[in-house]
Protein backbone atom coordinates (compact mmCIF):
# COMPACT_ATOMS: atom_id res chain seq x y z
CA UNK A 1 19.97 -102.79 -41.51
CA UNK A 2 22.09 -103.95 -38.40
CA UNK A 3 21.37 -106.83 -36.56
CA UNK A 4 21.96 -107.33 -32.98
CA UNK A 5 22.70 -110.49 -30.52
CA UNK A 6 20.38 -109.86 -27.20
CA UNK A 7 23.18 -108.74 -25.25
CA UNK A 8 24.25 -106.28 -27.70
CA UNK A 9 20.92 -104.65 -27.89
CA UNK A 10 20.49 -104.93 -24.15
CA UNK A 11 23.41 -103.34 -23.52
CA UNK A 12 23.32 -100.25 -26.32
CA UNK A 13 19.18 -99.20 -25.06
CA UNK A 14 20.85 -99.67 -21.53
CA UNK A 15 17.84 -102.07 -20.56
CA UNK A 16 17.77 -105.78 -19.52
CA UNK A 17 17.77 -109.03 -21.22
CA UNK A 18 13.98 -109.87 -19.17
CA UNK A 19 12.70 -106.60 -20.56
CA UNK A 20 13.31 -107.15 -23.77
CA UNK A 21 11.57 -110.68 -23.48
CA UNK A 22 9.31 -108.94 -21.10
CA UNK A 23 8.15 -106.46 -24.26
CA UNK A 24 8.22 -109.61 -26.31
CA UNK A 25 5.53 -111.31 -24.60
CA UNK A 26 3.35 -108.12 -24.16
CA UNK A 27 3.00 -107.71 -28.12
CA UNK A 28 5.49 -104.42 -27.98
CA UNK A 29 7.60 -105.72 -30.18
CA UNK A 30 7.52 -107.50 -33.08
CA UNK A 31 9.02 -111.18 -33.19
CA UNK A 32 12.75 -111.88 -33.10
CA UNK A 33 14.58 -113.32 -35.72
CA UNK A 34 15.85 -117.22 -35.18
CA UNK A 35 15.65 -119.53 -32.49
CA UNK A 36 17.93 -119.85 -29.41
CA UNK A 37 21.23 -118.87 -29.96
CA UNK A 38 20.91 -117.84 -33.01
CA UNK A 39 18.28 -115.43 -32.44
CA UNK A 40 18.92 -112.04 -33.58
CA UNK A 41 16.92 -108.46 -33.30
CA UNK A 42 16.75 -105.55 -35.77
CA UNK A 43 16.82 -101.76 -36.14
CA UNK A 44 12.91 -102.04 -35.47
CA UNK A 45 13.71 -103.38 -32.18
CA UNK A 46 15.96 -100.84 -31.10
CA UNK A 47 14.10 -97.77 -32.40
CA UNK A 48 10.63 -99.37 -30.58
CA UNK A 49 12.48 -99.48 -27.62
CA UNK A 50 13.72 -96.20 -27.44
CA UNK A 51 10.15 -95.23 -28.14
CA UNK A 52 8.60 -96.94 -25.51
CA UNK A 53 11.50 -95.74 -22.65
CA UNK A 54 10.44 -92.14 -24.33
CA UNK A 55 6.50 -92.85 -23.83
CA UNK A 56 7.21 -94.09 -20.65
CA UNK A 57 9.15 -91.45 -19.30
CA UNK A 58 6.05 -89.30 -20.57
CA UNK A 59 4.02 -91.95 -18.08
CA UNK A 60 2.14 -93.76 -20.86
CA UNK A 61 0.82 -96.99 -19.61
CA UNK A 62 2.42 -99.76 -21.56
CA UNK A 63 -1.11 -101.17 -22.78
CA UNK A 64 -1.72 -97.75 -24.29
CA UNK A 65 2.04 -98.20 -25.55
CA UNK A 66 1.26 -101.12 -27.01
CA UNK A 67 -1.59 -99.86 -28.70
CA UNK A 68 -0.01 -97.00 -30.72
CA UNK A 69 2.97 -99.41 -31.61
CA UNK A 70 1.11 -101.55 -33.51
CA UNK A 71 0.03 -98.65 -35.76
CA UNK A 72 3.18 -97.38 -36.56
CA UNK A 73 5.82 -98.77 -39.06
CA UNK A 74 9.82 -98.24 -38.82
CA UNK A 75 9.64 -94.75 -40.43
CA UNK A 76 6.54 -93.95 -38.10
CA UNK A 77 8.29 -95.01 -35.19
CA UNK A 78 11.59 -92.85 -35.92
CA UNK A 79 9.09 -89.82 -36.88
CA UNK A 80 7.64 -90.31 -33.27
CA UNK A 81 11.17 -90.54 -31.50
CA UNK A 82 11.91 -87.06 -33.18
CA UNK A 83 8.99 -84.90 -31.81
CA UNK A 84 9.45 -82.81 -28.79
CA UNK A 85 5.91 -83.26 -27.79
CA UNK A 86 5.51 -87.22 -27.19
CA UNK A 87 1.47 -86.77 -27.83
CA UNK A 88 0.79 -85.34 -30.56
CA UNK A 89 1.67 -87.84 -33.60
CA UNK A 90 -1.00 -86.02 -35.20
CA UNK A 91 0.08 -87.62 -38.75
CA UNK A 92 1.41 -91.25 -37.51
CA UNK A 93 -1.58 -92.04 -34.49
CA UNK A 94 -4.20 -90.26 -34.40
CA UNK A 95 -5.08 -90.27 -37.94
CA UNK A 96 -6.54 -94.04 -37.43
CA UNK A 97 -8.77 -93.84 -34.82
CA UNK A 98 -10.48 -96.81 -32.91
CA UNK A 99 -14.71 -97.31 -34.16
CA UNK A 100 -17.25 -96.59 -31.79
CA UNK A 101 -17.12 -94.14 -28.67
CA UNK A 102 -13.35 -93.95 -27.73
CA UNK A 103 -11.91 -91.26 -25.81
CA UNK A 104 -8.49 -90.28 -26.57
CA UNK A 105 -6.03 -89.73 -23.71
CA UNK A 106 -2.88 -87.76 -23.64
CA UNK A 107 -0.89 -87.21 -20.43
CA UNK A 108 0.61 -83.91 -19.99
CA UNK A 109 2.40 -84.17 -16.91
CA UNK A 110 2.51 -86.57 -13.60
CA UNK A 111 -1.09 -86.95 -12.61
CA UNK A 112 -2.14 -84.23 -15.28
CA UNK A 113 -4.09 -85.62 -18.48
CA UNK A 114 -6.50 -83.82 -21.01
CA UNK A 115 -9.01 -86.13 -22.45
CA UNK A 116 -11.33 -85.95 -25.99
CA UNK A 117 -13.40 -87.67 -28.12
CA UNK A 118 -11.55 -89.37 -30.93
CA UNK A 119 -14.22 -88.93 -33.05
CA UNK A 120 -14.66 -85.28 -32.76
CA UNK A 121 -11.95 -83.49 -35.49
CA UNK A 122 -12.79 -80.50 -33.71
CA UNK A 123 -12.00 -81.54 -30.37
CA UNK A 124 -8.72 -83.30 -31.69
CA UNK A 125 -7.04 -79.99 -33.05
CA UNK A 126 -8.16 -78.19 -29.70
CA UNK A 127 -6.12 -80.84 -27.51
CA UNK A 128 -3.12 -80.18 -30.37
CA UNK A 129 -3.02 -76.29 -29.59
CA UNK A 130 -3.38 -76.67 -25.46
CA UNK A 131 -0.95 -79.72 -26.20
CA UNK A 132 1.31 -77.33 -27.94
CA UNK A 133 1.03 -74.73 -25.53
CA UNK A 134 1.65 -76.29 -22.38
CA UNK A 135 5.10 -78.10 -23.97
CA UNK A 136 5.87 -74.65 -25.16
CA UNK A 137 5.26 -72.90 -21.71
CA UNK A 138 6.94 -76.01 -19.77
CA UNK A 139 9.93 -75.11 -22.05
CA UNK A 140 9.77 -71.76 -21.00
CA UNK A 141 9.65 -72.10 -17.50
């Protein structure tokens, strides 16, 4: 597993120093390594990262960023960077589901979102095929 200095991760995700700290603070990544100057970051920072520029390119709010993050270990997170479609994650998220009456959201496009009932199986593999389809015909032109 590589380890990196701040700078060097920084400057290989093409982000800043702040941001990093910045994703620190907000609970998007997991804790550093070390104190100071002798604080060093991982191959779970840098694949998180990449996530979250992915997710918010796909205009995920970073709460809701945060959110799936938390769920997902290193494999997880590489598994997520892979897909095409950024929403799905039908075997890494939305297999664990929040209790109560929660409404899963998944943007398609800018100001274009479909909406569903976590709790509803049915309504889950529904959003998965117009999910599918709209990627596919977005592809296609």
């Amino acid at each position: 597993m590589r380890t990196f200095r701040i700078k060097e991760l920084a400057d290989s995700l093409k982000v800043s120093r702040r941001t990093i700290h910045y994703y620190l603070a907000r609970g998007l990544l997991p804790p550093s390594e070390g104190a100071g100057l002798g604080t060093t970051y991982s191959d779970e920072h840098y694949y998180r990262i990449l996530l979250i520029k992915k997710w918010q390119k796909a205009f995920l709010p970073l709460e809701e960023i945060r959110q799936r993050l938390q769920k997902l270990n290193l494999e997880e997170v590489k598994i997520c960077l892979e897909e095409e479609e950024p929403f799905l994650m039908k075997k890494t998220i939305l297999e664990k589901p929040p209790q109560g009456v929660c409404w899963q959201r998944i943007p398609l496009d800018k100001g274009l979102e479909l909406h569903y009932k976590t709790d509803d199986t049915q309504a889950a593999k529904k959003a998965d095929e117009i999910v599918s389809w709209f990627f596919h015909q977005k592809k296609e032109g």
